[in-house]
Protein backbone atom coordinates (compact mmCIF):
# COMPACT_ATOMS: atom_id res chain seq x y z
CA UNK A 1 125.70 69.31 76.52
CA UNK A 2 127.31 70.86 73.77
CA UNK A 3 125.70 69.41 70.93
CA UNK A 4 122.22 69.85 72.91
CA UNK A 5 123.46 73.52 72.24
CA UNK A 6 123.99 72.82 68.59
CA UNK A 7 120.54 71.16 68.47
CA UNK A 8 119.03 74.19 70.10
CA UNK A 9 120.50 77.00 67.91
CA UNK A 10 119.40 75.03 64.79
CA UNK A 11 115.46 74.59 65.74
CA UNK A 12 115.75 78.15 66.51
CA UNK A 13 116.92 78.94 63.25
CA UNK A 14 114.60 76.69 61.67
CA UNK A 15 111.42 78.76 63.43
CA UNK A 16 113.06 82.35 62.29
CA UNK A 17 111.80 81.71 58.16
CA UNK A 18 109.42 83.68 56.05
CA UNK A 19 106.22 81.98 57.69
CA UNK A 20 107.00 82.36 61.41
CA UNK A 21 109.16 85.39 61.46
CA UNK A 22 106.97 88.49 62.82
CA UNK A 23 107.00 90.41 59.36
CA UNK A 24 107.43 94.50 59.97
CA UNK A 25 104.16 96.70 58.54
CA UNK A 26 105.74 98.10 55.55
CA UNK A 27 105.57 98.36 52.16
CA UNK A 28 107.21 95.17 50.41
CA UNK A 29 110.23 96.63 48.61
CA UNK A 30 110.89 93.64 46.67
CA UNK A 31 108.29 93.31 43.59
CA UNK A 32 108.16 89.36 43.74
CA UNK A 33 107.40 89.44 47.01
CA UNK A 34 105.06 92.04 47.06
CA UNK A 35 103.10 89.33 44.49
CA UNK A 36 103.23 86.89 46.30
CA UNK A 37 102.20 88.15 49.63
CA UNK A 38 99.11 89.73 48.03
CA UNK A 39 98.30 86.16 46.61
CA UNK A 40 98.49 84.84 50.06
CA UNK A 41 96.86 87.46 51.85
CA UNK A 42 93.88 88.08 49.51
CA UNK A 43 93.38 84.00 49.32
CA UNK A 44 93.26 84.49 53.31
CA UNK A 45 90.92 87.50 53.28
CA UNK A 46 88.22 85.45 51.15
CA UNK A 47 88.67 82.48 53.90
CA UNK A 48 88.16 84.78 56.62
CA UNK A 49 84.94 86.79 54.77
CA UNK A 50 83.43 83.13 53.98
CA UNK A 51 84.01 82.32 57.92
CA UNK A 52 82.37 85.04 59.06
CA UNK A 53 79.26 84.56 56.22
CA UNK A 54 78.90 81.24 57.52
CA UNK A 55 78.86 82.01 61.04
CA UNK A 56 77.16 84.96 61.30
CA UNK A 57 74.59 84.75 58.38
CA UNK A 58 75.69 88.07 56.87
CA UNK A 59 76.35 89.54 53.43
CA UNK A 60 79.30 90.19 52.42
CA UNK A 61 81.32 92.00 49.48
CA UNK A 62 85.05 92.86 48.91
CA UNK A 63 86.88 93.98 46.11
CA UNK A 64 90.44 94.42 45.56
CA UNK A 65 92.78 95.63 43.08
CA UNK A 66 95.94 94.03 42.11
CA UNK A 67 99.31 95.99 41.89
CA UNK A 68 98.35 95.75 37.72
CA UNK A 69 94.78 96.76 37.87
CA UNK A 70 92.98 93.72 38.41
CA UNK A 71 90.11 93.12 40.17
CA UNK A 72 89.30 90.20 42.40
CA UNK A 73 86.21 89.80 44.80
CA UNK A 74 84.47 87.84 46.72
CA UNK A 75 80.17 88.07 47.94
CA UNK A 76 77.78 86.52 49.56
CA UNK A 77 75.21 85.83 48.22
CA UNK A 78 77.21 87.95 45.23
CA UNK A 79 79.23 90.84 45.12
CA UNK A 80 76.10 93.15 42.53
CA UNK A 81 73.82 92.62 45.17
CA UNK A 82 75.68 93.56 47.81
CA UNK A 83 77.10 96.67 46.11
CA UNK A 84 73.38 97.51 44.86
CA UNK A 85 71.86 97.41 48.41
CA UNK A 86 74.99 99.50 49.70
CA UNK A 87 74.45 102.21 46.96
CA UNK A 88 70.53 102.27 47.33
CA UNK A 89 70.43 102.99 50.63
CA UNK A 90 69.01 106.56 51.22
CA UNK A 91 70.65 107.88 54.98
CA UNK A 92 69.84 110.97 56.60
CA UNK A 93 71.34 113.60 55.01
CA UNK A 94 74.60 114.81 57.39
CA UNK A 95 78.12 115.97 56.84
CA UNK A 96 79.71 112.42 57.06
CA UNK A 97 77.00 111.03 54.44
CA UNK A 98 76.25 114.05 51.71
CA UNK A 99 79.58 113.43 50.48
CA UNK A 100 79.28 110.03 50.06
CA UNK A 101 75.93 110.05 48.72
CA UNK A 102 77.00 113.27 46.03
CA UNK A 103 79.58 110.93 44.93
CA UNK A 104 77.57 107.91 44.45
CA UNK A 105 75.03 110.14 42.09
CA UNK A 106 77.68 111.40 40.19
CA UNK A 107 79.28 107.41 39.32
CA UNK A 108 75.94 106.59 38.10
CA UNK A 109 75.34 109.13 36.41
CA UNK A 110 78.72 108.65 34.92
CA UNK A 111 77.98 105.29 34.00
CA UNK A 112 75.24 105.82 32.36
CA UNK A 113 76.99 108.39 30.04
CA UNK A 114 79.28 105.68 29.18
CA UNK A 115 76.76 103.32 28.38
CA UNK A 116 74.96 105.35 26.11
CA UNK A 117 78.17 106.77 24.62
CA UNK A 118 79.58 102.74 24.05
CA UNK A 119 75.74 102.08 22.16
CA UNK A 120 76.33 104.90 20.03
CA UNK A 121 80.15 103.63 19.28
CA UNK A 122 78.83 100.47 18.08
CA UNK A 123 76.09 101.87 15.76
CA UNK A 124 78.72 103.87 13.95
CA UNK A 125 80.73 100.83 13.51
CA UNK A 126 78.05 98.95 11.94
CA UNK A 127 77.51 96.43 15.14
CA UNK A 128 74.40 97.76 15.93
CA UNK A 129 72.10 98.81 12.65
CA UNK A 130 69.77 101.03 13.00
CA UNK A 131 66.00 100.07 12.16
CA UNK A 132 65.16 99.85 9.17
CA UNK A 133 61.73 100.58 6.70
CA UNK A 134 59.81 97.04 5.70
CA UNK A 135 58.04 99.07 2.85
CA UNK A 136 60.10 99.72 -0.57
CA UNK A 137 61.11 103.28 -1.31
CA UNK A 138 59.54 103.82 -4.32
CA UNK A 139 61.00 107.37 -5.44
CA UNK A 140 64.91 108.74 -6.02
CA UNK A 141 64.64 110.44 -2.33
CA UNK A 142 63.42 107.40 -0.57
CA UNK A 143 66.19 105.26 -2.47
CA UNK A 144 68.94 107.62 -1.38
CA UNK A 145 67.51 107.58 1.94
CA UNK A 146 67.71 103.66 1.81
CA UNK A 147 71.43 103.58 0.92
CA UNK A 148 72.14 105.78 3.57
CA UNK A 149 71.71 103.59 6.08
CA UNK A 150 72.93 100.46 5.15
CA UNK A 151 76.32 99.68 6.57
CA UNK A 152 79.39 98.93 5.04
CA UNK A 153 79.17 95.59 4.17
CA UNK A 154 75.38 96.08 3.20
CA UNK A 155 76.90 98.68 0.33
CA UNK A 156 79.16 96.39 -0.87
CA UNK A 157 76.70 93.93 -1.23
CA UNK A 158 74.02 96.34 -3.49
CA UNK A 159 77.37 97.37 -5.70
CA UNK A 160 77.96 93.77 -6.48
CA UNK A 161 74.50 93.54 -7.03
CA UNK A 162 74.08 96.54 -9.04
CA UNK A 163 77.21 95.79 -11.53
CA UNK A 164 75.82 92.40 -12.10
CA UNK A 165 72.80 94.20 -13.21
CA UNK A 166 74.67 96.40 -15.48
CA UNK A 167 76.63 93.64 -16.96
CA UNK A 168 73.62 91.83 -17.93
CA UNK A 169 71.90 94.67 -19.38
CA UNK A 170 74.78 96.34 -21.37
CA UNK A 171 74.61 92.33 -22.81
CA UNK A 172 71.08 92.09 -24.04
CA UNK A 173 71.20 95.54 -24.94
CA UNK A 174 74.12 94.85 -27.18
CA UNK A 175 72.10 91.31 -28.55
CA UNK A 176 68.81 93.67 -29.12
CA UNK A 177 71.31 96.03 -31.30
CA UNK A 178 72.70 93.41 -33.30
CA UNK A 179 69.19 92.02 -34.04
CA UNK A 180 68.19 95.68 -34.88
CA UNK A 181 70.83 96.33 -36.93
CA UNK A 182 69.81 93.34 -39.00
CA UNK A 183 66.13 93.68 -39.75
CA UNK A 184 66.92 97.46 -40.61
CA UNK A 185 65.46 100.95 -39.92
CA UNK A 186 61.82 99.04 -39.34
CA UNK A 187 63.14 97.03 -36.32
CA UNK A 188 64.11 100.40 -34.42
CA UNK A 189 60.88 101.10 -32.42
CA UNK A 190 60.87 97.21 -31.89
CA UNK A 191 64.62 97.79 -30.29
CA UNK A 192 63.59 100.31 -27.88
CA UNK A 193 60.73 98.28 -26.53
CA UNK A 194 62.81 95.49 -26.11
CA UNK A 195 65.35 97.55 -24.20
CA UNK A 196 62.80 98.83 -21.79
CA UNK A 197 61.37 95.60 -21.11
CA UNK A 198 64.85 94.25 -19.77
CA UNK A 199 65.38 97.22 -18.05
CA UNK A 200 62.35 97.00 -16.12
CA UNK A 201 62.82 93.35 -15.75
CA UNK A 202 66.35 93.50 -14.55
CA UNK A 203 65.10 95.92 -12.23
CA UNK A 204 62.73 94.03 -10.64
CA UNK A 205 64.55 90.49 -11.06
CA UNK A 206 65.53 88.80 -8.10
CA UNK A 207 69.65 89.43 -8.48
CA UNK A 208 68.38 92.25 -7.24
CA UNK A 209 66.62 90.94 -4.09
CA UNK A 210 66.80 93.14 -0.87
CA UNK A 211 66.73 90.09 1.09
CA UNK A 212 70.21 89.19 0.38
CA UNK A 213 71.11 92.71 1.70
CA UNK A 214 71.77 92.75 5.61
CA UNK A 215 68.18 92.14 7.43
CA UNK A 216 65.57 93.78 4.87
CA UNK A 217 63.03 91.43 4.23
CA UNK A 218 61.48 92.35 0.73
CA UNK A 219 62.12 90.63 -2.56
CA UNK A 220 61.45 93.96 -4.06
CA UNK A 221 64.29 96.00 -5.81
CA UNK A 222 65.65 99.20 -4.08
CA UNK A 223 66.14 100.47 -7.19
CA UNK A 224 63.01 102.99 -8.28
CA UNK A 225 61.32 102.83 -11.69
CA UNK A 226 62.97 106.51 -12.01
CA UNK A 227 66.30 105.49 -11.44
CA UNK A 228 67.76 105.67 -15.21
CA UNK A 229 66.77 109.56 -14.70
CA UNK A 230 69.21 109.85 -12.24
């Protein structure tokens, strides 16, 4: 009899763990277990939503948010469409709904502010460039105009560009003199001639090819005719 006792007191021991034991309604004090029970709990939420989907043919949507801020949800058929056809419904206006439907307004209209505020973040970064002219600027202005909206990486590009350029000029220019000096004060007009030809030509040679420059799709130079006036 006694050890039927012992036997006894054990199996009623063995029923009094986490699982089994009626569990008071209370805010978790411990952190661990507070984690773990929303694991649990939120894995047994979803079951119980995807029962009642299946059975009753319904739509569904719930969100939750963790202790750290993170969201988990579950839909049927998915949690945007469900949302959507919540938010787009248009009730009769009343005290318990113009609340609700003043708030609503206001999140979208929040939303979009953020949108359009996130576009305009990325355009100033350079992510997002803005449009730019498929005909040649053919005057100081229109050049300036050009460089001003190229990005970063776009500038850097022309500048490499553009000191190759003058390296290769300040050579031949520096060949032409030699050549000048040479033949004498008769080869001086034939000098400056030269020079302007390889000016213009550099100008319009392709190391100076817009296509290599972001998206612009002209072999033309973006440097004007005018430019040594600068």
């Amino acid at each position: 009899l006694r050890a039927f006792s012992i036997l006894m007191s054990l199996a009623m021991e063995r029923k009094l763990t986490q699982g089994r034991r009626k569990i008071e309604m209370k805010k978790i004090a411990n952190e661990n277990s507070r984690r773990i029970t929303f694991s649990k709990r939120r894995q047994g939420l979803f079951k119980k939503a995807s029962e009642l989907c299946t059975l009753c043919g319904v739509d569904i949507a719930i969100v939750i948010f963790s202790l750290g801020g993170k969201a988990f949800s579950f839909g049927h058929p998915n949690v945007d469409s469900v949302i959507d056809r919540f938010l787009k419904q248009n009730p009769q206006p009343n005290e318990g709904t113009s609340g609700h439907a003043t708030s609503s307004h206001e999140v979208r209209e929040l939303n979009q502010r953020l949108h359009d505020l996130n576009k305009q973040l990325k355009m100033e970064k350079g992510k997002e460039k803005p449009p730019q002219n498929t005909s040649f600027p053919s005057s100081i202005s229109g050049f300036r105009a050009y460089v001003n909206q190229l990005g970063l990486l776009e500038l850097e590009q022309l500048k490499g560009m553009m000191e190759k350029l003058k390296k290769n000029v300040s050579r031949q220019v520096d060949e032409l003199h030699l050549e000048d000096s040479s033949k004498g004060p008769f080869g001086h007009e034939e000098f400056q001639s030269q020079t302007l030809k390889i000016t213009s030509g550099m100008l319009t040679s392709k190391e100076m090819d817009l296509s290599k420059i972001g998206n612009y799709e002209t072999e033309a130079s973006p440097i004007p005719h005018d430019w040594l006036k600068m």
